[in-house]
PDB file of N, CA and C in Angstrom:
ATOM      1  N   UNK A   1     -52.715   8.366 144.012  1.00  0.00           N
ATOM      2  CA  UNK A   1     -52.853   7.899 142.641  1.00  0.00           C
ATOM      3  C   UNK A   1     -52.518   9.037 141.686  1.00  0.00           C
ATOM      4  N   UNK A   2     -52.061   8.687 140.796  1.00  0.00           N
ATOM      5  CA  UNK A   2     -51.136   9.622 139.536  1.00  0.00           C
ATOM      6  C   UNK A   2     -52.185   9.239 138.858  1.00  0.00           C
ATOM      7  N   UNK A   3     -52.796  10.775 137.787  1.00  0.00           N
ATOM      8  CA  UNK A   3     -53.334  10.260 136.776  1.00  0.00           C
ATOM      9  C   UNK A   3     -52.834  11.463 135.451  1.00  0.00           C
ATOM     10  N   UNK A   4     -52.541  10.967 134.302  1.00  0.00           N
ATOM     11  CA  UNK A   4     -52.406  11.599 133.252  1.00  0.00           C
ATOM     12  C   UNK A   4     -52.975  11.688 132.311  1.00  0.00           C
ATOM     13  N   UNK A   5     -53.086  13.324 131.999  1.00  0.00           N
ATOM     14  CA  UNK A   5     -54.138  13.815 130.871  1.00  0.00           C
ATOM     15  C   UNK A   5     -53.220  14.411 129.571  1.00  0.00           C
ATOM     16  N   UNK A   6     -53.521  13.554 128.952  1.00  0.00           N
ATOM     17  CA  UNK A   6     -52.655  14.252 127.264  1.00  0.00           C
ATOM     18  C   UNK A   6     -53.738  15.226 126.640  1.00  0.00           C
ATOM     19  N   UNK A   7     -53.079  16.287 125.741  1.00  0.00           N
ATOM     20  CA  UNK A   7     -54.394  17.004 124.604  1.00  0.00           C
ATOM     21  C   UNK A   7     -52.896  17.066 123.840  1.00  0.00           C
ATOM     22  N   UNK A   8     -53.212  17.935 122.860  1.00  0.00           N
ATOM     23  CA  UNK A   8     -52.788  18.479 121.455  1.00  0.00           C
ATOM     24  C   UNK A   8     -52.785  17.755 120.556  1.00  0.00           C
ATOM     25  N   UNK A   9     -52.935  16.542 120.171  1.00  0.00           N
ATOM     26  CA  UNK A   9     -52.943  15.596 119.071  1.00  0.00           C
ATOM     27  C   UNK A   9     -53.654  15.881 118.200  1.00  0.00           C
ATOM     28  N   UNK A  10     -53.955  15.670 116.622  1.00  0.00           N
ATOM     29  CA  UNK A  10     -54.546  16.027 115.592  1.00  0.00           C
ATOM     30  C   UNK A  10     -53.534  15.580 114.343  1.00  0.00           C
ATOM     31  N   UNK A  11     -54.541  16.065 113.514  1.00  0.00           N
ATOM     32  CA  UNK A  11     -53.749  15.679 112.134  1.00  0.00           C
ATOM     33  C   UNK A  11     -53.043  17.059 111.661  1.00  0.00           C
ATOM     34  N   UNK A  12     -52.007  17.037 111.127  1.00  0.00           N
ATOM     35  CA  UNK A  12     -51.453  17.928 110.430  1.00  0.00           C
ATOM     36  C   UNK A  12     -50.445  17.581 109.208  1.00  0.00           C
ATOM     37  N   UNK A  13     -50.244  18.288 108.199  1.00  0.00           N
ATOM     38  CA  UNK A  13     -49.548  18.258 107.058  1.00  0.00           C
ATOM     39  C   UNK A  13     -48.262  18.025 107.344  1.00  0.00           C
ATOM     40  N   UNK A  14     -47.204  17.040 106.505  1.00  0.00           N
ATOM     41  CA  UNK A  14     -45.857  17.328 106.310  1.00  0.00           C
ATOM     42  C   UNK A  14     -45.218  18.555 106.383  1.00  0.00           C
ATOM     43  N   UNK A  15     -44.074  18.654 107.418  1.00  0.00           N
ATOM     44  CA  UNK A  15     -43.673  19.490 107.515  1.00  0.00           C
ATOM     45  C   UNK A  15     -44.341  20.445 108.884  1.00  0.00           C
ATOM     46  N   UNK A  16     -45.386  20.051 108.909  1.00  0.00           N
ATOM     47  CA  UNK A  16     -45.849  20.648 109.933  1.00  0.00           C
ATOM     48  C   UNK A  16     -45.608  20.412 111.412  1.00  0.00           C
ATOM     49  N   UNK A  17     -45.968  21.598 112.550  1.00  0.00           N
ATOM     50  CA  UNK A  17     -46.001  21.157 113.748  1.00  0.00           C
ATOM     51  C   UNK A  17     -47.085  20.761 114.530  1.00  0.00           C
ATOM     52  N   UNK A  18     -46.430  20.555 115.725  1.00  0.00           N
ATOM     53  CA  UNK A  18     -47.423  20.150 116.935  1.00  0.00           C
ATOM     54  C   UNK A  18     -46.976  19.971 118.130  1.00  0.00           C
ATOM     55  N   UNK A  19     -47.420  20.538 119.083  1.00  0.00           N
ATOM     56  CA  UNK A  19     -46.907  20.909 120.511  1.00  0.00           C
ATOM     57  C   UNK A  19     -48.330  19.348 121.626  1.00  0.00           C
ATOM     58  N   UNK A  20     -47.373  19.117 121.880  1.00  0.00           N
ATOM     59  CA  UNK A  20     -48.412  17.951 122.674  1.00  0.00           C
ATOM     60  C   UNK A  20     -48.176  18.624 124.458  1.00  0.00           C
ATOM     61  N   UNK A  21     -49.107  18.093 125.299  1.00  0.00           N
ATOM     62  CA  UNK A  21     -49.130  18.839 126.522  1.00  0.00           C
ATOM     63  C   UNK A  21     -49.514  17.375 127.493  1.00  0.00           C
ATOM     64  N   UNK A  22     -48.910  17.224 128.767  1.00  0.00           N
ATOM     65  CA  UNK A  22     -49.518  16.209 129.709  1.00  0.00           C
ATOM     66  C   UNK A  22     -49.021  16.956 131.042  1.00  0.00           C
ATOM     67  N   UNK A  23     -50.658  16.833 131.568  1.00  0.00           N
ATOM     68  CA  UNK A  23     -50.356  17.189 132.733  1.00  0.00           C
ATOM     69  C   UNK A  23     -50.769  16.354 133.466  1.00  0.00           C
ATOM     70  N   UNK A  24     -49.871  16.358 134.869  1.00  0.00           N
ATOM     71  CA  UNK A  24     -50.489  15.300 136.078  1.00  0.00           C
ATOM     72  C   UNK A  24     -50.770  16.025 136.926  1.00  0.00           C
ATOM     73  N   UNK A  25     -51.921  14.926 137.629  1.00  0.00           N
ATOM     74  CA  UNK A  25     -52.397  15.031 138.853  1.00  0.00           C
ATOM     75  C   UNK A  25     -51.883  13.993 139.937  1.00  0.00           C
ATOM     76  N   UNK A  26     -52.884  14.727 141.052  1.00  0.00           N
ATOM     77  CA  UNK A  26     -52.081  13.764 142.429  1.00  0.00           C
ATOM     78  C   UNK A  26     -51.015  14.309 143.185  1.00  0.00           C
ATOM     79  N   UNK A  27     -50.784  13.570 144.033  1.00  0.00           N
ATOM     80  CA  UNK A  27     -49.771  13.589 145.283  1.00  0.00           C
ATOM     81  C   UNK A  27     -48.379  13.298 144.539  1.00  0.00           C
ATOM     82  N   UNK A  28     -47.779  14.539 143.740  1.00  0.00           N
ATOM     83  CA  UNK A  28     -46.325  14.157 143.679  1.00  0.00           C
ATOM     84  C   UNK A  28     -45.380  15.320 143.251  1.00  0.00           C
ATOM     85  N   UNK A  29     -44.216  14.717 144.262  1.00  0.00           N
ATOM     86  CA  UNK A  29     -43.548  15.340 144.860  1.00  0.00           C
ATOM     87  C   UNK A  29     -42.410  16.136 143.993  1.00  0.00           C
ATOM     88  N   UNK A  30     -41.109  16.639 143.934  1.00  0.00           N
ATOM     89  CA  UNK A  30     -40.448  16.856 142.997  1.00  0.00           C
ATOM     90  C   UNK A  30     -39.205  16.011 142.473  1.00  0.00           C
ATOM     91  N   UNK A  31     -39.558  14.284 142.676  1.00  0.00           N
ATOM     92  CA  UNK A  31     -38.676  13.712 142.285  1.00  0.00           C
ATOM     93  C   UNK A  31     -39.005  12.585 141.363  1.00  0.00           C
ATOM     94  N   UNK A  32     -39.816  13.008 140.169  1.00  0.00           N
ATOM     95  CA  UNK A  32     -40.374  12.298 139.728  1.00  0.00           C
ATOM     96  C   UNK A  32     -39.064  12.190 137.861  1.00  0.00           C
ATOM     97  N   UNK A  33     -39.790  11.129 137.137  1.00  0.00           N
ATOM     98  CA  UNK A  33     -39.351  11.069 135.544  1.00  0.00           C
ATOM     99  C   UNK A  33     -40.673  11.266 134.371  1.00  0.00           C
ATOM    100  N   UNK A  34     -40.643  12.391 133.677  1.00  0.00           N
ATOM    101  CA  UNK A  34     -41.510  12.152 133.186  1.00  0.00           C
ATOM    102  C   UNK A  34     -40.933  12.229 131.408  1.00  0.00           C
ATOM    103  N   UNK A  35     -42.166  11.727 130.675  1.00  0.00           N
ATOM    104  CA  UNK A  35     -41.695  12.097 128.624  1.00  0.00           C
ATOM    105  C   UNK A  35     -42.759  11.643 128.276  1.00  0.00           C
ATOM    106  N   UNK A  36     -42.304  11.157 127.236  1.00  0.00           N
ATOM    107  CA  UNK A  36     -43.076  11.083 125.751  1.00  0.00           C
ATOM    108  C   UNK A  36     -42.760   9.738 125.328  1.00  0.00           C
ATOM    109  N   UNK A  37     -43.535   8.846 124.954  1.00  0.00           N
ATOM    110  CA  UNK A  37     -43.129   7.349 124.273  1.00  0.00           C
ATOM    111  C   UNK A  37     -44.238   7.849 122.890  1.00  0.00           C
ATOM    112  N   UNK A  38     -44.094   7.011 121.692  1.00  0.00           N
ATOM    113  CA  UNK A  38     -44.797   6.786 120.584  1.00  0.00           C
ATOM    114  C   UNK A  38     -45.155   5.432 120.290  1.00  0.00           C
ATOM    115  N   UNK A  39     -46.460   4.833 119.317  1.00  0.00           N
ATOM    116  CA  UNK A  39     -46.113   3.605 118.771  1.00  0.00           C
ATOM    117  C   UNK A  39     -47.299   3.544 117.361  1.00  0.00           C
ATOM    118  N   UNK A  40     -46.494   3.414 116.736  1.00  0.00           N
ATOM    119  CA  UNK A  40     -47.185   3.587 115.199  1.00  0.00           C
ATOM    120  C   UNK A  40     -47.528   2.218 115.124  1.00  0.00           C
ATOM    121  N   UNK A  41     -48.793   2.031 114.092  1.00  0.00           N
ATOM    122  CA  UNK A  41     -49.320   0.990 113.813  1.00  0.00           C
ATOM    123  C   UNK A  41     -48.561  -0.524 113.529  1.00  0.00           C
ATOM    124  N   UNK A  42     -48.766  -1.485 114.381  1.00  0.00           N
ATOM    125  CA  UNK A  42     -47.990  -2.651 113.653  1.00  0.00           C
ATOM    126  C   UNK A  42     -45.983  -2.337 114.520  1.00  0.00           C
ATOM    127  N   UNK A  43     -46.052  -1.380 115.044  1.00  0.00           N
ATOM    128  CA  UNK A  43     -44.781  -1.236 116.063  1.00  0.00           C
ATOM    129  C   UNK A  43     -45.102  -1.063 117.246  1.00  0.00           C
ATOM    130  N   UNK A  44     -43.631  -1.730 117.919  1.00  0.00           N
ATOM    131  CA  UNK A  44     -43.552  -1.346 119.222  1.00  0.00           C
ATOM    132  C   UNK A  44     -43.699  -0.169 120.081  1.00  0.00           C
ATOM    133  N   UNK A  45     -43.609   0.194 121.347  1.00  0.00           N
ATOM    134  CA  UNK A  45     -44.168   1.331 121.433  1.00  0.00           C
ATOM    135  C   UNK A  45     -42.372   2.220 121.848  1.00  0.00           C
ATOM    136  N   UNK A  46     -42.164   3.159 121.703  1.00  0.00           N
ATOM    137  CA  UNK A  46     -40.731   3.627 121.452  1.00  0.00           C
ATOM    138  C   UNK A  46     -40.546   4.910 122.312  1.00  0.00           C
ATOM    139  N   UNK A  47     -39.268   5.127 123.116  1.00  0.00           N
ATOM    140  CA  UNK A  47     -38.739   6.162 123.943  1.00  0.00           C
ATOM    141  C   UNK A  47     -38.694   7.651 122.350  1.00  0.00           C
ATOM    142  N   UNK A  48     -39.736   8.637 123.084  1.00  0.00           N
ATOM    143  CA  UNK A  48     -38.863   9.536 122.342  1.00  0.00           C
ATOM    144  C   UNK A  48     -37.948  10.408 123.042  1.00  0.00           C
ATOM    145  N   UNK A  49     -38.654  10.646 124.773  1.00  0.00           N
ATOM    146  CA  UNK A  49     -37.495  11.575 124.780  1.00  0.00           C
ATOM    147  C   UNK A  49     -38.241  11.670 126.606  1.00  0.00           C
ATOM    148  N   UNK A  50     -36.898  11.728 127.822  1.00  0.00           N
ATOM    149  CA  UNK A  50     -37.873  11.549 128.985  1.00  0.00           C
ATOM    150  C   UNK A  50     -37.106  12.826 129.972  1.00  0.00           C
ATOM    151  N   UNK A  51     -37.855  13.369 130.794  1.00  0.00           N
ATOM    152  CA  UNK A  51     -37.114  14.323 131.440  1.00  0.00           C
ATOM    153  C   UNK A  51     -37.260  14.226 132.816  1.00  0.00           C
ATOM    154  N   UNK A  52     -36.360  14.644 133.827  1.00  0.00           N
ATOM    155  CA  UNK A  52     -36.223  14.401 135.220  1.00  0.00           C
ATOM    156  C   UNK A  52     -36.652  16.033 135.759  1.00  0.00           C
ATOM    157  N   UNK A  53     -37.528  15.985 136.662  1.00  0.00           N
ATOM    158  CA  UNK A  53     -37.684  17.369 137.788  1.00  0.00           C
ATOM    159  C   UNK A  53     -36.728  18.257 137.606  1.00  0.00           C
ATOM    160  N   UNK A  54     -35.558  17.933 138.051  1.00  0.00           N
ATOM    161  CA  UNK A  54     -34.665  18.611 137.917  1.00  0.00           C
ATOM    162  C   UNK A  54     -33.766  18.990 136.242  1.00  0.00           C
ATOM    163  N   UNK A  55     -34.413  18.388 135.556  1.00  0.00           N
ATOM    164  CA  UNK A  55     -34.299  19.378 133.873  1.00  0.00           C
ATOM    165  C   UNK A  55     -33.103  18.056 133.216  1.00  0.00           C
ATOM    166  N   UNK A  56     -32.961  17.218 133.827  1.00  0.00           N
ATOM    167  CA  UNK A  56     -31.910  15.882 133.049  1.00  0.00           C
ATOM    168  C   UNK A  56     -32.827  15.481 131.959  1.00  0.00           C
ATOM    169  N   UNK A  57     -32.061  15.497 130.864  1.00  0.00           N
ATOM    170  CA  UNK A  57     -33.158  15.205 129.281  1.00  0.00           C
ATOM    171  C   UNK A  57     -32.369  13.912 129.208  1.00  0.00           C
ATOM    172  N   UNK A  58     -33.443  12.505 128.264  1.00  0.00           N
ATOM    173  CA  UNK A  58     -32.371  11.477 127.415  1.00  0.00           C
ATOM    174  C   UNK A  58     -33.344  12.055 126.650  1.00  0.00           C
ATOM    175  N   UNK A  59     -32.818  11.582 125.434  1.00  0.00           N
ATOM    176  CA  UNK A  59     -33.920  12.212 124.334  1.00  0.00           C
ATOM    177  C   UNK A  59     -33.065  11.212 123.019  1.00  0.00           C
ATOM    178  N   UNK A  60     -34.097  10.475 122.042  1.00  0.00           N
ATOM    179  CA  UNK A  60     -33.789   9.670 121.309  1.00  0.00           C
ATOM    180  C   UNK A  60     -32.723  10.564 119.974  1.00  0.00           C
ATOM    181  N   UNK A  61     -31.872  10.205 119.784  1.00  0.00           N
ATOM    182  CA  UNK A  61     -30.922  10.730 118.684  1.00  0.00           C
ATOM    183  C   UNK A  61     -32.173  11.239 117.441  1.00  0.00           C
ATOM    184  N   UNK A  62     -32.234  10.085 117.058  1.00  0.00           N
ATOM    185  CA  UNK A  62     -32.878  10.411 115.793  1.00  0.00           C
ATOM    186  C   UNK A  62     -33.970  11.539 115.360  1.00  0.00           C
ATOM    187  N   UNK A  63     -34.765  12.059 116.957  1.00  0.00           N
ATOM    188  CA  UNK A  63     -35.635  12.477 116.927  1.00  0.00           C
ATOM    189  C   UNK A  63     -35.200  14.355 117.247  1.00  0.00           C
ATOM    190  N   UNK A  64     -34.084  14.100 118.002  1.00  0.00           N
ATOM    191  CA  UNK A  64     -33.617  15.220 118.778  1.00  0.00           C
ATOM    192  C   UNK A  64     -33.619  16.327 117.776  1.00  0.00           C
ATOM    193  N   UNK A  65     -33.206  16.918 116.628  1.00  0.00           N
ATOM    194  CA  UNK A  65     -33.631  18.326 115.685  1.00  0.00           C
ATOM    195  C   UNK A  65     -34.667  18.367 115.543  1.00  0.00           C
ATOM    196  N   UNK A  66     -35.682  17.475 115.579  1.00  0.00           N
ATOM    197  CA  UNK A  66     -37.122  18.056 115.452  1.00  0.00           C
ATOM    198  C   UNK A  66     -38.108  17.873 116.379  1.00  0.00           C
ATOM    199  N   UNK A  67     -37.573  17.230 117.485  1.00  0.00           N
ATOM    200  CA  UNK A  67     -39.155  16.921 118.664  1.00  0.00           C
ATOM    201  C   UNK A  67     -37.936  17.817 120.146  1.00  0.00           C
ATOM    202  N   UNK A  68     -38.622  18.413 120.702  1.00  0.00           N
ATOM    203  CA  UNK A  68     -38.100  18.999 122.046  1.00  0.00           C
ATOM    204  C   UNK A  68     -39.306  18.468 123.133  1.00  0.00           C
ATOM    205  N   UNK A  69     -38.610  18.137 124.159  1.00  0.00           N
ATOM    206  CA  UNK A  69     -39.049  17.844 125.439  1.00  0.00           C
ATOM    207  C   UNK A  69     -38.623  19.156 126.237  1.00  0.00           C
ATOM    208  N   UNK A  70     -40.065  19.462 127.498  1.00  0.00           N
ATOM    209  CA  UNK A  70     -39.755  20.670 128.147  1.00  0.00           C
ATOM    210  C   UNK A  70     -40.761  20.350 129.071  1.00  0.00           C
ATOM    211  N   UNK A  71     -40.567  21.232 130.334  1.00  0.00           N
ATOM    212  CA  UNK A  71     -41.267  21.287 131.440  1.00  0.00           C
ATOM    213  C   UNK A  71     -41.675  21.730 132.607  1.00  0.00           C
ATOM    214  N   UNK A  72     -42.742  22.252 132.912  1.00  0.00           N
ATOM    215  CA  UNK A  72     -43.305  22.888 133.702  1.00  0.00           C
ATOM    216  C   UNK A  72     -43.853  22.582 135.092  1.00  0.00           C
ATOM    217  N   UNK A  73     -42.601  22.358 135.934  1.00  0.00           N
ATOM    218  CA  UNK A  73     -43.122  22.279 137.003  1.00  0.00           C
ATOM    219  C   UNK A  73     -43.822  22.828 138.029  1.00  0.00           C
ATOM    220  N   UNK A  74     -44.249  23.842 137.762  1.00  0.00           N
ATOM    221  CA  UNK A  74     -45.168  24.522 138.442  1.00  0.00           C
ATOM    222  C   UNK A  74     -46.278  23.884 138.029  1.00  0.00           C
ATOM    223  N   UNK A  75     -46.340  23.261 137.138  1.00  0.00           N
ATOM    224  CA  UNK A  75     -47.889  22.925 136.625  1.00  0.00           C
ATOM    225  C   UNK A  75     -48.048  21.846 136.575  1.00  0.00           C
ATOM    226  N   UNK A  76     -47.264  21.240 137.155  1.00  0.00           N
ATOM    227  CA  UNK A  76     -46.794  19.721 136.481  1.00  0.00           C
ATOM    228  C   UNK A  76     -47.561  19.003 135.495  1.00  0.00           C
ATOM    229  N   UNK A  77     -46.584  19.872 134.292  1.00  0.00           N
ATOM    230  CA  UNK A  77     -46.869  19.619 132.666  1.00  0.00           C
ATOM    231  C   UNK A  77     -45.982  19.308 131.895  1.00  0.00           C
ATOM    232  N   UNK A  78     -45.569  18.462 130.995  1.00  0.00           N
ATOM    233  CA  UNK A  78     -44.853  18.175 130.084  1.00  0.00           C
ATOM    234  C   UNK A  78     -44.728  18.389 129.237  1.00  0.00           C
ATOM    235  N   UNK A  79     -44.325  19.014 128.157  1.00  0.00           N
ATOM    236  CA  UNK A  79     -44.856  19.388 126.842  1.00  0.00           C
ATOM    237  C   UNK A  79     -43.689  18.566 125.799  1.00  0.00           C
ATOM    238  N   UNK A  80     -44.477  18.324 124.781  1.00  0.00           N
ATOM    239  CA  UNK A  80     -43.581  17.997 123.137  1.00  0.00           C
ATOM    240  C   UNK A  80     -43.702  19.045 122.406  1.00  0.00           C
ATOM    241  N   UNK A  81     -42.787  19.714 121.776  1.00  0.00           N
ATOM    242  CA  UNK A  81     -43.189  20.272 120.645  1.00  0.00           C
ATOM    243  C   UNK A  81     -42.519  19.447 119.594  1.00  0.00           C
ATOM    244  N   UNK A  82     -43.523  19.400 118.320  1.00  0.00           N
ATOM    245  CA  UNK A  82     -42.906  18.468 117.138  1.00  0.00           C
ATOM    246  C   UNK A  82     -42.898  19.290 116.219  1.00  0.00           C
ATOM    247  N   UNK A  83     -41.965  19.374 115.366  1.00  0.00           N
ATOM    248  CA  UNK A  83     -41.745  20.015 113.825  1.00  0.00           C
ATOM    249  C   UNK A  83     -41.371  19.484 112.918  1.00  0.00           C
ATOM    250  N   UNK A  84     -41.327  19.870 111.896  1.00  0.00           N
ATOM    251  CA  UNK A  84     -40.890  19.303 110.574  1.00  0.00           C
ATOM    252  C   UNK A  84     -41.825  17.902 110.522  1.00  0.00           C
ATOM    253  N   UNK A  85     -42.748  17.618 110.856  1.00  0.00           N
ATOM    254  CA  UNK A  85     -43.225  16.192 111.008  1.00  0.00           C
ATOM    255  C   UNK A  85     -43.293  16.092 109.348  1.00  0.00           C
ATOM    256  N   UNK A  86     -43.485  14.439 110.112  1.00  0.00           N
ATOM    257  CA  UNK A  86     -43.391  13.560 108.551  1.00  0.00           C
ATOM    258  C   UNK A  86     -44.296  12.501 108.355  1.00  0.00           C
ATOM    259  N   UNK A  87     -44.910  11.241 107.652  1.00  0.00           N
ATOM    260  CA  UNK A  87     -45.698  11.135 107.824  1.00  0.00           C
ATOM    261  C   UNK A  87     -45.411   9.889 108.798  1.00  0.00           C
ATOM    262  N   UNK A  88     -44.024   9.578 108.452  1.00  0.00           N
ATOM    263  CA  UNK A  88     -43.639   8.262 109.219  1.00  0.00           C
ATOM    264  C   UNK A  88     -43.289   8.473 110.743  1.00  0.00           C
ATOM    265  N   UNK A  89     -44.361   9.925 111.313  1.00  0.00           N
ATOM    266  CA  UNK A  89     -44.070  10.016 112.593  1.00  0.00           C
ATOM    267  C   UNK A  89     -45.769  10.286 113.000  1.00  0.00           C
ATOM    268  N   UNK A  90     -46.493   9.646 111.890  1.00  0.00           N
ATOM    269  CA  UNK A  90     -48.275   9.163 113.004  1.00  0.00           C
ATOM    270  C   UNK A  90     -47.945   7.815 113.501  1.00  0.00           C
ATOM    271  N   UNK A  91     -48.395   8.032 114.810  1.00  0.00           N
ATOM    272  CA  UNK A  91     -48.180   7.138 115.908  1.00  0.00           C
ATOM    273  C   UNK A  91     -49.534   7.924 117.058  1.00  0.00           C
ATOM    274  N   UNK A  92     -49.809   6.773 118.111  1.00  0.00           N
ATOM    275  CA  UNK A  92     -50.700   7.543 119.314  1.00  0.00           C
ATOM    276  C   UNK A  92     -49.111   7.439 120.091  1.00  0.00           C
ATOM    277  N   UNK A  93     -49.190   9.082 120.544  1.00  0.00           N
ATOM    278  CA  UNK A  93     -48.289   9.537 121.330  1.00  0.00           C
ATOM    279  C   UNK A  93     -48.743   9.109 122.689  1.00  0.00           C
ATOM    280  N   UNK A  94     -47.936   9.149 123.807  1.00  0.00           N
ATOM    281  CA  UNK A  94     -48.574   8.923 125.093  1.00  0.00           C
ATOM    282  C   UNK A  94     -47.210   9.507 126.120  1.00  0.00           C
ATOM    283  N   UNK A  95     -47.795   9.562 127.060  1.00  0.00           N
ATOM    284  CA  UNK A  95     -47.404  10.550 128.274  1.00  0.00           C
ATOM    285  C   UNK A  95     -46.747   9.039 129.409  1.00  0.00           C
ATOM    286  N   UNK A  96     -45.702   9.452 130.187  1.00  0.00           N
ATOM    287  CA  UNK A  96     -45.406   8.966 130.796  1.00  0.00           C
ATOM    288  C   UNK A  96     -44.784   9.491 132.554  1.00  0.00           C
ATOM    289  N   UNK A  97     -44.984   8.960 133.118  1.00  0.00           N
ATOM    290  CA  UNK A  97     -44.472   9.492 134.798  1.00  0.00           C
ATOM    291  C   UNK A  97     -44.205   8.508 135.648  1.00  0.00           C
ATOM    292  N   UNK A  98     -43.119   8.514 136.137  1.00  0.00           N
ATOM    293  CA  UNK A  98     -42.418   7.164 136.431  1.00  0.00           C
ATOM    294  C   UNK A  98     -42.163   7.974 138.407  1.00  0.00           C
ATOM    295  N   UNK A  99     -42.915   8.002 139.239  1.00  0.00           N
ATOM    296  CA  UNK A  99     -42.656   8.664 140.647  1.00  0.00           C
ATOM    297  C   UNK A  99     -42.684   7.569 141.705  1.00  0.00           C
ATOM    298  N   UNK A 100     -41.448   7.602 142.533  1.00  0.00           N
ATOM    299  CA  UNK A 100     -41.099   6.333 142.990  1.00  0.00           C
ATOM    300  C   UNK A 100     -41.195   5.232 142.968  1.00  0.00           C
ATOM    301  N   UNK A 101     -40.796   4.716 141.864  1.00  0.00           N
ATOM    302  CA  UNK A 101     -40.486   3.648 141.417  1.00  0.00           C
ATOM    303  C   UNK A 101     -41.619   2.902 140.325  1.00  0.00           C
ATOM    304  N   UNK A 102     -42.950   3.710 140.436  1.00  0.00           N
ATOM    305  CA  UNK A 102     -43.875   3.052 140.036  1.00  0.00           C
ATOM    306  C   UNK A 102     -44.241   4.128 138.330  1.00  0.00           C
ATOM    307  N   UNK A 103     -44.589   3.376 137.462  1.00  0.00           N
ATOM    308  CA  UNK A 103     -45.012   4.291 135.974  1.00  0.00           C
ATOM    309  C   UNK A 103     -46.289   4.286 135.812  1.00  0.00           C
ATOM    310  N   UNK A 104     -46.651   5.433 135.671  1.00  0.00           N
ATOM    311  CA  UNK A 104     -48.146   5.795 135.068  1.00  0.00           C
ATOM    312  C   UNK A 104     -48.076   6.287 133.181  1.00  0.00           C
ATOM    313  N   UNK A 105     -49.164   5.818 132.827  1.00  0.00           N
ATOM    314  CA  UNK A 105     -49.097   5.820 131.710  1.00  0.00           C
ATOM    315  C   UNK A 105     -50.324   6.505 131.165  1.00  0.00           C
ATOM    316  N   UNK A 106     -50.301   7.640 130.335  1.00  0.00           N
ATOM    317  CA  UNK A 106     -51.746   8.957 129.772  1.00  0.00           C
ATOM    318  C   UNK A 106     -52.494   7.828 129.131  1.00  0.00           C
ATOM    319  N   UNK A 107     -53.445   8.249 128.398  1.00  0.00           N
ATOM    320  CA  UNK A 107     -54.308   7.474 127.640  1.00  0.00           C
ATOM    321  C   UNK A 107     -54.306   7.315 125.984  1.00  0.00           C
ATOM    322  N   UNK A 108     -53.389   8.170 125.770  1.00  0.00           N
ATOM    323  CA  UNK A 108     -52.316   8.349 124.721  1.00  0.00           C
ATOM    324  C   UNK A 108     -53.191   9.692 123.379  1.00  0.00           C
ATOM    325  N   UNK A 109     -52.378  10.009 122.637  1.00  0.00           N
ATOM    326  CA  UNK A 109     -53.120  10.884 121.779  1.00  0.00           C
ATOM    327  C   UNK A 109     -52.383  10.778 120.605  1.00  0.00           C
ATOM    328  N   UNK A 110     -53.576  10.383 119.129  1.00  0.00           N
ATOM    329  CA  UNK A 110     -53.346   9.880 118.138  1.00  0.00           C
ATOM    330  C   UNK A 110     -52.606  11.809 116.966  1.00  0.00           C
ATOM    331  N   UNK A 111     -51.633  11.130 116.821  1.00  0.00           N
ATOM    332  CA  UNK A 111     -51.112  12.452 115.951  1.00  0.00           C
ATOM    333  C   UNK A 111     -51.062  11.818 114.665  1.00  0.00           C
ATOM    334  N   UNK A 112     -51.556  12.112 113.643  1.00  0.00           N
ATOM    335  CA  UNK A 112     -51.462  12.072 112.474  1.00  0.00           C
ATOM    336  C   UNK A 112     -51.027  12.735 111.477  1.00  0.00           C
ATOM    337  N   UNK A 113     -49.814  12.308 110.650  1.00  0.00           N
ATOM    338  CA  UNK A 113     -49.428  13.396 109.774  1.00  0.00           C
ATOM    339  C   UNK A 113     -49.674  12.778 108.111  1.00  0.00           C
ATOM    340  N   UNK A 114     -50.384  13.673 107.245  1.00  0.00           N
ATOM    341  CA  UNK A 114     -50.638  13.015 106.066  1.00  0.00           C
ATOM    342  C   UNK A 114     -51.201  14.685 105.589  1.00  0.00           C
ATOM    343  N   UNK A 115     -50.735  14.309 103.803  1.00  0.00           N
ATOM    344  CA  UNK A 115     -51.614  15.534 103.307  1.00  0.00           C
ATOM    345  C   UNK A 115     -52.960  15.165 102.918  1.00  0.00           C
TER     346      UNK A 115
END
């Protein structure tokens, strides 16, 4: 069983950053997919950006100058870093890991941006 733990979420100001972190647990191996989905209030929930073991990024256009996907497989950790945020990017972030064939999904973490 895969289980995922998100932290870094909080509120922060326009313009500001935020580095989000998910790490998994469990039995898995090095051929897994892991990222980042979002879903702001009243929306669907949305790809921001997903990365493969071996370092293959998709990563949503729109988002790509200001959110980076990265990862630590030694730790098996995922990280977001977000910048320049805005406010039309509070959403509960959530963690994703997709390892043979099957997706696990974090418990998600609410980022809020507002002054």
């Amino acid at each position: 069983q895969v289980q995922l733990v998100e932290s870094g979420g909080g509120l922060v100001q326009p313009g500001g950053s935020l580095r989000l972190s998910c790490t998994a647990s469990g039995n898995i191996a090095s051929n897994y997919v892991t990222g980042w989905y979002r879903q702001a209030p009243g929306k669907q929930r949305e790809l921001i950006a997903l990365m493969s073991a071996s370092g293959i990024t998709n990563s949503v256009d729109s988002l790509k100058g200001r959110f980076t996907i990265s990862l630590d497989n030694a730790k098996n950790t995922v990280y977001l870093q977000m910048n320049s945020l805005k406010p039309e990017d509070t959403a509960v972030y959530y963690c994703y890991l997709n390892y043979m064939g099957r997706g696990y999904w974090g418990q998600g973490t609410q980022v809020t941006v507002s002054s």
